[in-house]
C-alpha atoms as a PDB file:
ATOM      1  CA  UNK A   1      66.014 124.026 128.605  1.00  0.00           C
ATOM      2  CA  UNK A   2      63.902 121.466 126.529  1.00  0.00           C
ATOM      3  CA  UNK A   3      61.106 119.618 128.145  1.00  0.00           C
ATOM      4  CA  UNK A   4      61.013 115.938 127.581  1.00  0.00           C
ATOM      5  CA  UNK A   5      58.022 113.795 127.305  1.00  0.00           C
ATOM      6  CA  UNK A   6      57.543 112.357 131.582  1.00  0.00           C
ATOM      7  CA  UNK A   7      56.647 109.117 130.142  1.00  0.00           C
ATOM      8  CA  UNK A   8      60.089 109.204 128.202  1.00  0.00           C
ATOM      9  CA  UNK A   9      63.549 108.732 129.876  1.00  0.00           C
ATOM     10  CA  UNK A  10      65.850 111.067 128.329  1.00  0.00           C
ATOM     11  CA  UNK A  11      68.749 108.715 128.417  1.00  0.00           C
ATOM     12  CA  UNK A  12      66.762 105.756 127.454  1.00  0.00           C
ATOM     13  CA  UNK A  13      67.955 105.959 123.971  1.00  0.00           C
ATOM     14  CA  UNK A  14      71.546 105.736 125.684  1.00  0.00           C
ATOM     15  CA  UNK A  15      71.038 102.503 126.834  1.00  0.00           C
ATOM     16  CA  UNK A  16      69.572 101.000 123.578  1.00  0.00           C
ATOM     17  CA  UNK A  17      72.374 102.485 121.672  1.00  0.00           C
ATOM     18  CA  UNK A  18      74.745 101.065 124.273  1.00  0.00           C
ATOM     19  CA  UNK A  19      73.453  97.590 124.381  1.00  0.00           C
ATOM     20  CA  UNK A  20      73.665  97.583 120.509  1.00  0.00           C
ATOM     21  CA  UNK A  21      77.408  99.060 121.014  1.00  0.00           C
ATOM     22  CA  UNK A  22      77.870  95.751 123.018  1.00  0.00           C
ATOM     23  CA  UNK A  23      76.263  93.490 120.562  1.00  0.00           C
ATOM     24  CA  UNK A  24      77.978  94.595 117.988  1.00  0.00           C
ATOM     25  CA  UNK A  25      81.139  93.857 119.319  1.00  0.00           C
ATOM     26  CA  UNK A  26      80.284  90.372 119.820  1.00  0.00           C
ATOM     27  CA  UNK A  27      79.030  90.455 115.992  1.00  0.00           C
ATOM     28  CA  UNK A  28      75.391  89.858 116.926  1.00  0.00           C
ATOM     29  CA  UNK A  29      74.354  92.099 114.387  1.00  0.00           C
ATOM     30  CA  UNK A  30      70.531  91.513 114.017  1.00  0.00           C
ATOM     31  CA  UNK A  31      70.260  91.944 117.933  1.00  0.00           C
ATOM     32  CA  UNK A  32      72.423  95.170 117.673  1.00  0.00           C
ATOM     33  CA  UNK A  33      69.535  96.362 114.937  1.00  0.00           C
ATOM     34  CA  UNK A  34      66.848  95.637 117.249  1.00  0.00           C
ATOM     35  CA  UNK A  35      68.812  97.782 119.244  1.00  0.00           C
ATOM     36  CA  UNK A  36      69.467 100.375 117.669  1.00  0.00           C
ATOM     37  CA  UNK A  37      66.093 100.362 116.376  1.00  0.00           C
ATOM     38  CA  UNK A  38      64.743 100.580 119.433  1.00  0.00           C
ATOM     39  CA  UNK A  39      66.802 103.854 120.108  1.00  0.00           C
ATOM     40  CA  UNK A  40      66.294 105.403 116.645  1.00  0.00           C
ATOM     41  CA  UNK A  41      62.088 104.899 117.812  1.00  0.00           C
ATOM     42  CA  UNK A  42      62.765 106.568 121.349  1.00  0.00           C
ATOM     43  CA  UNK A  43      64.692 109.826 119.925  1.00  0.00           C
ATOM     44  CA  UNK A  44      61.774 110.572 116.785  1.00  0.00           C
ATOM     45  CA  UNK A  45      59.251 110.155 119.826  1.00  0.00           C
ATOM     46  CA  UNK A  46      60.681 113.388 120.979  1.00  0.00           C
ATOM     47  CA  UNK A  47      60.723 115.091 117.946  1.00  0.00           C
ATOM     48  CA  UNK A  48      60.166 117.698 117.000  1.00  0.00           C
ATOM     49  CA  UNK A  49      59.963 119.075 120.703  1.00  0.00           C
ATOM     50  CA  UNK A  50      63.480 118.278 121.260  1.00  0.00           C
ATOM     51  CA  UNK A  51      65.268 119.855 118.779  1.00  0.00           C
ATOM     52  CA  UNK A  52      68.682 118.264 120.007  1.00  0.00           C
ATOM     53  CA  UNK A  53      67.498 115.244 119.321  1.00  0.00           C
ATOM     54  CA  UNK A  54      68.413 114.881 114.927  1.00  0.00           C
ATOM     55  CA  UNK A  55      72.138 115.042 115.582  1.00  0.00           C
ATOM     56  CA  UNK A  56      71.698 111.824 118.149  1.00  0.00           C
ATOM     57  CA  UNK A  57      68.900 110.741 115.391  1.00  0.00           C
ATOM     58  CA  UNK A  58      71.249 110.790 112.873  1.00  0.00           C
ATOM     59  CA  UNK A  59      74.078 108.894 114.628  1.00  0.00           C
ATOM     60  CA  UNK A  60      71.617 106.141 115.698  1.00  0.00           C
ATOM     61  CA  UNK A  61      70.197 105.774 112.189  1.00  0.00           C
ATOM     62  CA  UNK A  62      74.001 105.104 110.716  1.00  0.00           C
ATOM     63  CA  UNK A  63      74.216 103.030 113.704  1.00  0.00           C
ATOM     64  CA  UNK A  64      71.211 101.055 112.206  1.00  0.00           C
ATOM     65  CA  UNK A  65      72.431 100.911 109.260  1.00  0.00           C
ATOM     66  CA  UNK A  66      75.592  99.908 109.316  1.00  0.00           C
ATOM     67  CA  UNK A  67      73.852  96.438 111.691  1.00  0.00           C
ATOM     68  CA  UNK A  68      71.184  95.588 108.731  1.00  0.00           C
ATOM     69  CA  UNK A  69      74.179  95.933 106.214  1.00  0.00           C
ATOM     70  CA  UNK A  70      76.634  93.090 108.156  1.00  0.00           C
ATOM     71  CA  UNK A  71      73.024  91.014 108.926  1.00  0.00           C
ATOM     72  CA  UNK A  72      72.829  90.716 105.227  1.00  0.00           C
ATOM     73  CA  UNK A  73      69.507  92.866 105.202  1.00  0.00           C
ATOM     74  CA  UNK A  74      70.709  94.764 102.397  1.00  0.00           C
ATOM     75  CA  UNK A  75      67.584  96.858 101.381  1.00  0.00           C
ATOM     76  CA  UNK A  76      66.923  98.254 105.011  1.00  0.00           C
ATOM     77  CA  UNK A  77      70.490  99.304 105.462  1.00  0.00           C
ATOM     78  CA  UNK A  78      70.027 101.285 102.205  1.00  0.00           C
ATOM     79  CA  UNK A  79      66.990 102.705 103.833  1.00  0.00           C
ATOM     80  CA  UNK A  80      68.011 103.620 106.960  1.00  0.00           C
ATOM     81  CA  UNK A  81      71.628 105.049 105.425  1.00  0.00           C
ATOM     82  CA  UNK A  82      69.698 107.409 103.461  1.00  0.00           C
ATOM     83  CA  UNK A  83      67.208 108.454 106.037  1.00  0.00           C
ATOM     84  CA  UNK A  84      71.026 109.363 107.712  1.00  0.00           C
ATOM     85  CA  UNK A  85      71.992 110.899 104.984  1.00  0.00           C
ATOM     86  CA  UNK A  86      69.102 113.092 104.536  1.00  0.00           C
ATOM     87  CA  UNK A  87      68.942 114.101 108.161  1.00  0.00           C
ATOM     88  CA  UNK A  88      72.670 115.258 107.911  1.00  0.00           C
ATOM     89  CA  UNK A  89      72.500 117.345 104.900  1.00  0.00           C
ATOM     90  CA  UNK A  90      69.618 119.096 106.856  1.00  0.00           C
ATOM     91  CA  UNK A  91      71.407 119.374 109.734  1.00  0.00           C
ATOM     92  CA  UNK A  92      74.814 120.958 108.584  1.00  0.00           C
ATOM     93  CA  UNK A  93      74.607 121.529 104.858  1.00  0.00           C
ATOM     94  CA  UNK A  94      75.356 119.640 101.194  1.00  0.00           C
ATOM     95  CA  UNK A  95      79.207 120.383 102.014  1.00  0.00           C
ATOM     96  CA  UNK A  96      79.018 119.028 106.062  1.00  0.00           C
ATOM     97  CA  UNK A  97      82.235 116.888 106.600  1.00  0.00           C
ATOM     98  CA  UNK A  98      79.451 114.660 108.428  1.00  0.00           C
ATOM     99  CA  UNK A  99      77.325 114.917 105.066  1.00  0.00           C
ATOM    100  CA  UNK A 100      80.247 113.656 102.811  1.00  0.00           C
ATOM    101  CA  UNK A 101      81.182 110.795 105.205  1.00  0.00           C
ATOM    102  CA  UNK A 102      77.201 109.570 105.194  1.00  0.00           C
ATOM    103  CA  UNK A 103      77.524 109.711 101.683  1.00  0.00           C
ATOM    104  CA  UNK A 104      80.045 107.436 101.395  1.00  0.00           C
ATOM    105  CA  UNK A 105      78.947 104.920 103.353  1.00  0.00           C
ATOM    106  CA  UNK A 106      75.738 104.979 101.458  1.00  0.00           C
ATOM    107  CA  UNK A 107      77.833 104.597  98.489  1.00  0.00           C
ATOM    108  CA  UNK A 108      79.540 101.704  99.246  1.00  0.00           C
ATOM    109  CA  UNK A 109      76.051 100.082 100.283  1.00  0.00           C
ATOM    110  CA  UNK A 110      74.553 100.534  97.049  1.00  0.00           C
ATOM    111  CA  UNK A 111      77.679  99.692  95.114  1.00  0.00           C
ATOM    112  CA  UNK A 112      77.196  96.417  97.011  1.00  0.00           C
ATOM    113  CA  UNK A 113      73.998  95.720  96.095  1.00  0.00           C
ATOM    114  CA  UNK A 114      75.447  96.600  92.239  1.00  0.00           C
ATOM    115  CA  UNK A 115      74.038 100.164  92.287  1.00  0.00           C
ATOM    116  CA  UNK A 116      77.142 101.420  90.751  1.00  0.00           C
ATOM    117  CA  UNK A 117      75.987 104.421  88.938  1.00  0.00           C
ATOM    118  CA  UNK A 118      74.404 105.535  91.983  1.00  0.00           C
ATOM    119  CA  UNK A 119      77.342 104.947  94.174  1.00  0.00           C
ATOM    120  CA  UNK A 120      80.002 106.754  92.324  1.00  0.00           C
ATOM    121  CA  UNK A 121      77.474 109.895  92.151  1.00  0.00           C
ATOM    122  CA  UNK A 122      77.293 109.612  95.699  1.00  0.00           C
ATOM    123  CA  UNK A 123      81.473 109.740  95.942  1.00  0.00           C
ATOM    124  CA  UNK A 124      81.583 112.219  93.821  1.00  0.00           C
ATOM    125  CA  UNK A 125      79.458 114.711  95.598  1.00  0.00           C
ATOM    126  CA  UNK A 126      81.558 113.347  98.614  1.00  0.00           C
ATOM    127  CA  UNK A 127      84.730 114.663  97.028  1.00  0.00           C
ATOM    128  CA  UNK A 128      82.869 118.227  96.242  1.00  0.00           C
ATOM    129  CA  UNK A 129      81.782 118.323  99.372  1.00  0.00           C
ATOM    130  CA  UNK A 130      85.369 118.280 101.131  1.00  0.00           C
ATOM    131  CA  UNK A 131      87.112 119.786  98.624  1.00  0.00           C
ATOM    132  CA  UNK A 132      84.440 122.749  99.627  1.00  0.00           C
ATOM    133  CA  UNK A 133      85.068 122.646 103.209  1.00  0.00           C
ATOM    134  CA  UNK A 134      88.406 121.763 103.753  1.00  0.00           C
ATOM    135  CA  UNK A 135      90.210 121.875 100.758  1.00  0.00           C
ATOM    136  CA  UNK A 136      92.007 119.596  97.604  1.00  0.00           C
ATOM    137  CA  UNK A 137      94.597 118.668  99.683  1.00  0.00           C
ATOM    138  CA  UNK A 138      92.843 117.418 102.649  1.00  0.00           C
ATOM    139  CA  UNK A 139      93.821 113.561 104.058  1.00  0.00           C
ATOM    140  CA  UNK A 140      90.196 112.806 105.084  1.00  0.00           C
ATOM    141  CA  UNK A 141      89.855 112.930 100.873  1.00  0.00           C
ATOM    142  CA  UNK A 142      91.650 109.537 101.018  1.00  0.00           C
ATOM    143  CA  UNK A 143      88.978 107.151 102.308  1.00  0.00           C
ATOM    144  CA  UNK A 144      86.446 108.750  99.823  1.00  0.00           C
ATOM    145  CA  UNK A 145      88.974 108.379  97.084  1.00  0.00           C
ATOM    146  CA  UNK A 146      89.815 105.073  97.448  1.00  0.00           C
ATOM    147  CA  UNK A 147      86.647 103.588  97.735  1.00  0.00           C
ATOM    148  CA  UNK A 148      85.241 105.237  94.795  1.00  0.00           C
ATOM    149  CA  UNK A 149      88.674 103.242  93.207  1.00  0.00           C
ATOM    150  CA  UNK A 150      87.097 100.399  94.552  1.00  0.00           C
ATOM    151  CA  UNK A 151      83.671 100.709  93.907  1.00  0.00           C
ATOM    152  CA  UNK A 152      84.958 101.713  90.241  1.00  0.00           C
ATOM    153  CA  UNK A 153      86.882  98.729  89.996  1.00  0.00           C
ATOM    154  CA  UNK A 154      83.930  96.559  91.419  1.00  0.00           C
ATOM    155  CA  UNK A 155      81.866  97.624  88.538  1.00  0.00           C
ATOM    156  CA  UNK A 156      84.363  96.884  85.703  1.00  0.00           C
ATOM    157  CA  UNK A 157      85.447 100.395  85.178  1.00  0.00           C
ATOM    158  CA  UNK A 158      89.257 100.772  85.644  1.00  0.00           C
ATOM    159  CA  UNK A 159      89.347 104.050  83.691  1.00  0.00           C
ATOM    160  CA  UNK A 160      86.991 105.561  86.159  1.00  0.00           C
ATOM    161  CA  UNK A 161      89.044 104.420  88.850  1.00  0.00           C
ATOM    162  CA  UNK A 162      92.736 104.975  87.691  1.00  0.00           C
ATOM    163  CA  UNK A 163      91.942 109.164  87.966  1.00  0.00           C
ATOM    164  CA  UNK A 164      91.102 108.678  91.947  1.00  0.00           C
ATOM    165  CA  UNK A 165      93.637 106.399  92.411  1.00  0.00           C
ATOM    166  CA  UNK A 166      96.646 108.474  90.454  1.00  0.00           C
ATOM    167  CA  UNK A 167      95.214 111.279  92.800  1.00  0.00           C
ATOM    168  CA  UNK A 168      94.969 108.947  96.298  1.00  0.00           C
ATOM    169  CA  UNK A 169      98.633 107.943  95.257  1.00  0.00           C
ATOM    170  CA  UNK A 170     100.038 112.232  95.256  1.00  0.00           C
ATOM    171  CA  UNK A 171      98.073 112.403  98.392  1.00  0.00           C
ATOM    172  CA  UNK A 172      99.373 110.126 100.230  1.00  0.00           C
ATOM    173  CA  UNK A 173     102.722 110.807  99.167  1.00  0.00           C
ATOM    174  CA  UNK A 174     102.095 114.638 100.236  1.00  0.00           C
ATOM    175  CA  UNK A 175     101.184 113.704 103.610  1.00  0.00           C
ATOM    176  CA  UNK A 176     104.247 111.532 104.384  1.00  0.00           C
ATOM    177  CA  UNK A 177     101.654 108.105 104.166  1.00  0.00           C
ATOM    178  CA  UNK A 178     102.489 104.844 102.425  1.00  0.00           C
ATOM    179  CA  UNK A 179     101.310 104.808  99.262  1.00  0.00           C
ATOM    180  CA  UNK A 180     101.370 100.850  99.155  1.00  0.00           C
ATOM    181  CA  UNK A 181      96.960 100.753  99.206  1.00  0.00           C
ATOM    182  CA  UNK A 182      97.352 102.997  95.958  1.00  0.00           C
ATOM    183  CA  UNK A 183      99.894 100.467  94.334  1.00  0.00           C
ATOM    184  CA  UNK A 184      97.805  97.566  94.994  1.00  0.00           C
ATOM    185  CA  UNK A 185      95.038  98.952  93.266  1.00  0.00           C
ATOM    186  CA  UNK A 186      96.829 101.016  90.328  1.00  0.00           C
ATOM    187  CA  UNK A 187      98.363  97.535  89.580  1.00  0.00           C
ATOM    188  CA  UNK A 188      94.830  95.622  90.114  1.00  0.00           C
ATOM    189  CA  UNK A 189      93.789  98.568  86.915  1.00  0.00           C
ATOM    190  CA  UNK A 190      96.438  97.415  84.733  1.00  0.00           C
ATOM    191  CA  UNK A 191      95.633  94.039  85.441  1.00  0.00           C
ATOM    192  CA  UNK A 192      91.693  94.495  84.640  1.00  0.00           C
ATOM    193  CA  UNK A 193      92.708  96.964  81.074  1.00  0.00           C
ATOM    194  CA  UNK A 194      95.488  93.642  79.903  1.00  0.00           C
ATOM    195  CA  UNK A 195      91.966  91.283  80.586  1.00  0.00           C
ATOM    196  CA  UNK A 196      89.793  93.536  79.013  1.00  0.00           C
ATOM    197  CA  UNK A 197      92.035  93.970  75.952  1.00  0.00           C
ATOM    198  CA  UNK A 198      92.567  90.098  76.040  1.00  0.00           C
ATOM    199  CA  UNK A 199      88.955  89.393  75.362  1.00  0.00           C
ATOM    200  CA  UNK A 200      88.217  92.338  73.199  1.00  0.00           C
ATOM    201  CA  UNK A 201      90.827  90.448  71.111  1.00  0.00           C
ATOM    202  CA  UNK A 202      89.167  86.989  71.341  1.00  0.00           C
ATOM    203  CA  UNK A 203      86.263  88.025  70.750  1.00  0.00           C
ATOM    204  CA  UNK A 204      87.372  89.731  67.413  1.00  0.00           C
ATOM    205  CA  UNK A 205      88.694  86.223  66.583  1.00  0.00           C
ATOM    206  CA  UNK A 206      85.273  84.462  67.400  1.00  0.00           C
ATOM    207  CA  UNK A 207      83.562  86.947  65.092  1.00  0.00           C
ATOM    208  CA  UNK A 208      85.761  86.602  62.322  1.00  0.00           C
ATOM    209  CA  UNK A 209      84.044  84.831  59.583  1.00  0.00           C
ATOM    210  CA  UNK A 210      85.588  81.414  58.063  1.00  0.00           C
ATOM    211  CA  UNK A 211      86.290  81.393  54.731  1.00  0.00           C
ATOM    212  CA  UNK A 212      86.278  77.876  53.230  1.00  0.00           C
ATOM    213  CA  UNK A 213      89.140  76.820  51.181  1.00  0.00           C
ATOM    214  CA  UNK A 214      89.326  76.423  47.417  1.00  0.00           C
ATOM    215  CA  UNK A 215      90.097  72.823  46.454  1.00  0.00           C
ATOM    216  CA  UNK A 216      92.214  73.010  43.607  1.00  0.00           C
ATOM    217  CA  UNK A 217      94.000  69.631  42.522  1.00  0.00           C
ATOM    218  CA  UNK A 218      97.835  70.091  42.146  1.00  0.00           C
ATOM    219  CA  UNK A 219      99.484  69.821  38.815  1.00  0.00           C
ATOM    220  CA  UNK A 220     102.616  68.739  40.220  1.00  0.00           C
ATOM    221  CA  UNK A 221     103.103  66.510  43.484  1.00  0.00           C
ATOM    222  CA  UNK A 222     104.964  68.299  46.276  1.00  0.00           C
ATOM    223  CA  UNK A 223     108.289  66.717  46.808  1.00  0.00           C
ATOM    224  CA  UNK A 224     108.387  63.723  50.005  1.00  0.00           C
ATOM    225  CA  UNK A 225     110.120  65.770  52.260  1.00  0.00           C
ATOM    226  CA  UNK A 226     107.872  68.809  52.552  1.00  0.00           C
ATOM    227  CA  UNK A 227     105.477  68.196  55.112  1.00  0.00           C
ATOM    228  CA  UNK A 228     101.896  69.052  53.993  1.00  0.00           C
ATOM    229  CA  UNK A 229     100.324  71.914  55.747  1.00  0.00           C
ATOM    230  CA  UNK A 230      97.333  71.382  57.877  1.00  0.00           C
ATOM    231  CA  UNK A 231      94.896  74.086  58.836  1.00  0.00           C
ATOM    232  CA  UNK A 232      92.574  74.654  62.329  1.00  0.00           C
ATOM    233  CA  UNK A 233      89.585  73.705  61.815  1.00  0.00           C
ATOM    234  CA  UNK A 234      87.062  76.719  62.813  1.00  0.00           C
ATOM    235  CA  UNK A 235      85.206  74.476  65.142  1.00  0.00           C
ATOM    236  CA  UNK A 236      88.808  73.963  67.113  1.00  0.00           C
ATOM    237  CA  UNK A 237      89.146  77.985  67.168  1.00  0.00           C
ATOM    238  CA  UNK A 238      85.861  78.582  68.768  1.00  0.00           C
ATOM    239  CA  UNK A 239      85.952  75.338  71.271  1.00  0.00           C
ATOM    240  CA  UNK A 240      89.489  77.764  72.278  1.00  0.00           C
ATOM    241  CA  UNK A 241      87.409  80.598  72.265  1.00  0.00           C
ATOM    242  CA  UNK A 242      84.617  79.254  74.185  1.00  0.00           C
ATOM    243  CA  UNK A 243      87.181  77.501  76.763  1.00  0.00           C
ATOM    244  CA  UNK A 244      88.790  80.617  77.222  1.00  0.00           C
ATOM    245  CA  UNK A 245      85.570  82.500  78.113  1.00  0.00           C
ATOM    246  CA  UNK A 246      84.563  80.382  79.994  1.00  0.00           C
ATOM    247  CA  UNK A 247      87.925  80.268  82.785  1.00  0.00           C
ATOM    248  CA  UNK A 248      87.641  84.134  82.166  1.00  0.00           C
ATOM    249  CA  UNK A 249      83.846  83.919  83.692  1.00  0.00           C
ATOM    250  CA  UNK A 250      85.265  81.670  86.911  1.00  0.00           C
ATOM    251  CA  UNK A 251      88.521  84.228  87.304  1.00  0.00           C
ATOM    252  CA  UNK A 252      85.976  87.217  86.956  1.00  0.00           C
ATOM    253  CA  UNK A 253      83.532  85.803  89.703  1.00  0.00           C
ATOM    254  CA  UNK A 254      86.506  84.977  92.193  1.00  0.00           C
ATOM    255  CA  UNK A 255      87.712  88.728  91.653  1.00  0.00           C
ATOM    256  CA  UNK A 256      84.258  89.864  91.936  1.00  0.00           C
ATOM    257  CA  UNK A 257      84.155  88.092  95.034  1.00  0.00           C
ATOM    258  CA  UNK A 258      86.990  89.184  96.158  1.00  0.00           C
ATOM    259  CA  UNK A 259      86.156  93.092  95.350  1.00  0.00           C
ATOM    260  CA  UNK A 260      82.726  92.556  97.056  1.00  0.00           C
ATOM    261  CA  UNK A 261      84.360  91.213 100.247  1.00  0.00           C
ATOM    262  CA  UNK A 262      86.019  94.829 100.239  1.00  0.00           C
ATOM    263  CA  UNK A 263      83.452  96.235  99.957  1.00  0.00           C
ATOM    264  CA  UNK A 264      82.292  97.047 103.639  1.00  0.00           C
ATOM    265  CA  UNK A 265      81.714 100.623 104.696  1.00  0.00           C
ATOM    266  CA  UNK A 266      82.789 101.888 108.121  1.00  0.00           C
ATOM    267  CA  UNK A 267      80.290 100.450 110.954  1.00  0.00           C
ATOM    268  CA  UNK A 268      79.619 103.517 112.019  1.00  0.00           C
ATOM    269  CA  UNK A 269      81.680 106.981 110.888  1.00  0.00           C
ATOM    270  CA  UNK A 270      80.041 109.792 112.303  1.00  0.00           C
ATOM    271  CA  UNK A 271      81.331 109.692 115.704  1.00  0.00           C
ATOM    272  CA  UNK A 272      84.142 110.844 116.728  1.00  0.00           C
ATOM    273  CA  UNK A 273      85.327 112.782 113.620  1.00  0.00           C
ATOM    274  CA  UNK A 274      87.864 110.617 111.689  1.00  0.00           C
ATOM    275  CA  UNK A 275      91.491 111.594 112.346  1.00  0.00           C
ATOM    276  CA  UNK A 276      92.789 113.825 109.809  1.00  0.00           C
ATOM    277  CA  UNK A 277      95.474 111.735 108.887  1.00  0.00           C
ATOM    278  CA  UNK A 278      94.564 107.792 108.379  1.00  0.00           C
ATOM    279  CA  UNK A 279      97.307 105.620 110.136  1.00  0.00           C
ATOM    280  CA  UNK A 280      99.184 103.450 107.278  1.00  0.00           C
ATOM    281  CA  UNK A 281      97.467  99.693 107.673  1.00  0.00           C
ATOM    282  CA  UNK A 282      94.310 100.350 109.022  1.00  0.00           C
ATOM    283  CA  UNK A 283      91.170  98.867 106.866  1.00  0.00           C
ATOM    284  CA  UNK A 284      89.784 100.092 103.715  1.00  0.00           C
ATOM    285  CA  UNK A 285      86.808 101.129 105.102  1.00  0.00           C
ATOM    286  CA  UNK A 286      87.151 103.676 108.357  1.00  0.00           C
ATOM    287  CA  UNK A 287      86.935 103.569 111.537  1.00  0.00           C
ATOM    288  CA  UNK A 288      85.378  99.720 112.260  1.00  0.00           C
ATOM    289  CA  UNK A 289      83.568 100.890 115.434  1.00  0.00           C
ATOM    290  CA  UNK A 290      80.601 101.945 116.118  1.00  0.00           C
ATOM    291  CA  UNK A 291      79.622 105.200 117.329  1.00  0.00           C
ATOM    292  CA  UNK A 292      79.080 105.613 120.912  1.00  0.00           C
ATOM    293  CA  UNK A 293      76.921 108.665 122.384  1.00  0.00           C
ATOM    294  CA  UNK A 294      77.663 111.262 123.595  1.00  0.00           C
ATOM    295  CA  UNK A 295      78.812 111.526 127.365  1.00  0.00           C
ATOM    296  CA  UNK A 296      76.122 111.851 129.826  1.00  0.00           C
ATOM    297  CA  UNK A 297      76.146 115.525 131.545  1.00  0.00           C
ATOM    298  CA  UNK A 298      76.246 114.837 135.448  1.00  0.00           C
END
């Protein structure tokens, strides 16, 4: 049996984790922090004497996280998500179920704080990482798969995102799910490639250069009853042009808006495991509770 420091209740880490289980549910997220914080401090006190200690470590640290990410403290969630991170891969492997959901949630922090290059490495070693373990075919791919869609589409990449979504779509459909979340996003693709194509093509138009016309005096008067043709001036094509941008920038913020408010990782996804099949409706980022620990022995 492992001897704990006298001066150090071993369930006092419990009851910090607890009370920022309970704040959390009231959304007081930078008391839950402090909270969790506070337990995250009490279980590296006993390290590395208790050696049952990291898993708890690890669950408090996502805990942490996932409180400094909703308190808008953007840069310590990142922090303390990797520090997670880190501790899991050491704890069960690169390919740990636990591993590739810490990953993701990492992901979806960074993507939010427009590290999208970073993010979608993160998914895709997420992916490898359960296709390893469990399988190509496995419904706990879903969550990772559709917020690397997401993430993707965040960052103005719909061909990065169409693969994972065509695949999220055959999974779902292979495990019996609705496949409505993969619609919704396979049509917000098409919908991002028409825009994209839209302004590749006004901006071909902007850069075309004007070619002034030749005055050349007719010889012969054009008969009354043919109207005179009249051409756009150039400035009139780029004011278009420019107008055009411009409610493309304001639609393009609101979406990006909109994709950011999606963007919210799990609050805490270590434990319990996730089901292995994701209930149709639930939210885009799973489960939205926080982990509790484990059950005290009597």
């Amino acid at each position: 049996m492992t001897q704990h420091d006298p001066a150090l209740p071993a369930d006092s880490w419990w009851e910090d984790n607890d009370r920022g289980l309970a704040l959390s549910a009231d959304a007081e997220w930078s008391e839950a922090a402090e909270a969790f914080a506070a337990a995250a401090d009490s279980l590296a006190r006993r390290l590395p004497a208790d050696a049952t200690a990291h898993d708890a470590l690890a669950m408090v640290l996502g805990n942490l996280s996932q409180a400094l990410f909703r308190a808008g403290r953007m840069d310590d969630a990142i922090q303390q998500a990797q520090r997670a991170c880190a501790l899991r891969v050491a704890l069960a492997g690169e390919d740990g179920m636990p591993v590739a959901r810490a990953r993701t949630d990492l992901a979806v922090m960074l993507a939010a704080a427009g590290r999208s290059e970073e993010a979608m490495a993160l998914v895709q070693r997420a992916i490898a990482g359960i296709e390893h373990r469990v399988g190509d075919e496995d419904a706990r791919l879903a969550t990772v798969l559709e917020n690397g869609a997401r993430i993707a589409l965040a960052a103005g990449h719909p061909a990065n995102a169409e693969p994972m979504l065509l695949r999220l779509h055959a999974l779902l459909d292979a495990h019996e799910l609705s496949t409505a979340r993969a619609d919704v996003l396979l049509a917000r693709v098409a919908a991002v490639r028409a825009r994209q194509a839209q302004d590749a093509s006004l901006t071909r138009t902007a850069e075309t250069p004007a070619v002034a016309p030749i005055a050349v005096a007719p010889t012969v008067a054009p008969p009354a009853d043919v109207p005179t043709p009249t051409m756009t001036p150039v400035s009139a094509v780029l004011a278009e042009v420019t107008r055009t941008v411009a409610e493309r920038e304001a639609l393009e913020q609101a979406q990006a808006d909109d994709v950011d408010a999606l963007l919210v990782p799990p609050v805490v996804p270590h434990a319990p495991p996730p089901a292995p099949v994701p209930s149709p409706g639930r939210p885009v980022y799973v489960p939205a509770t926080l982990a509790p620990a484990p059950e005290r022995e009597a």
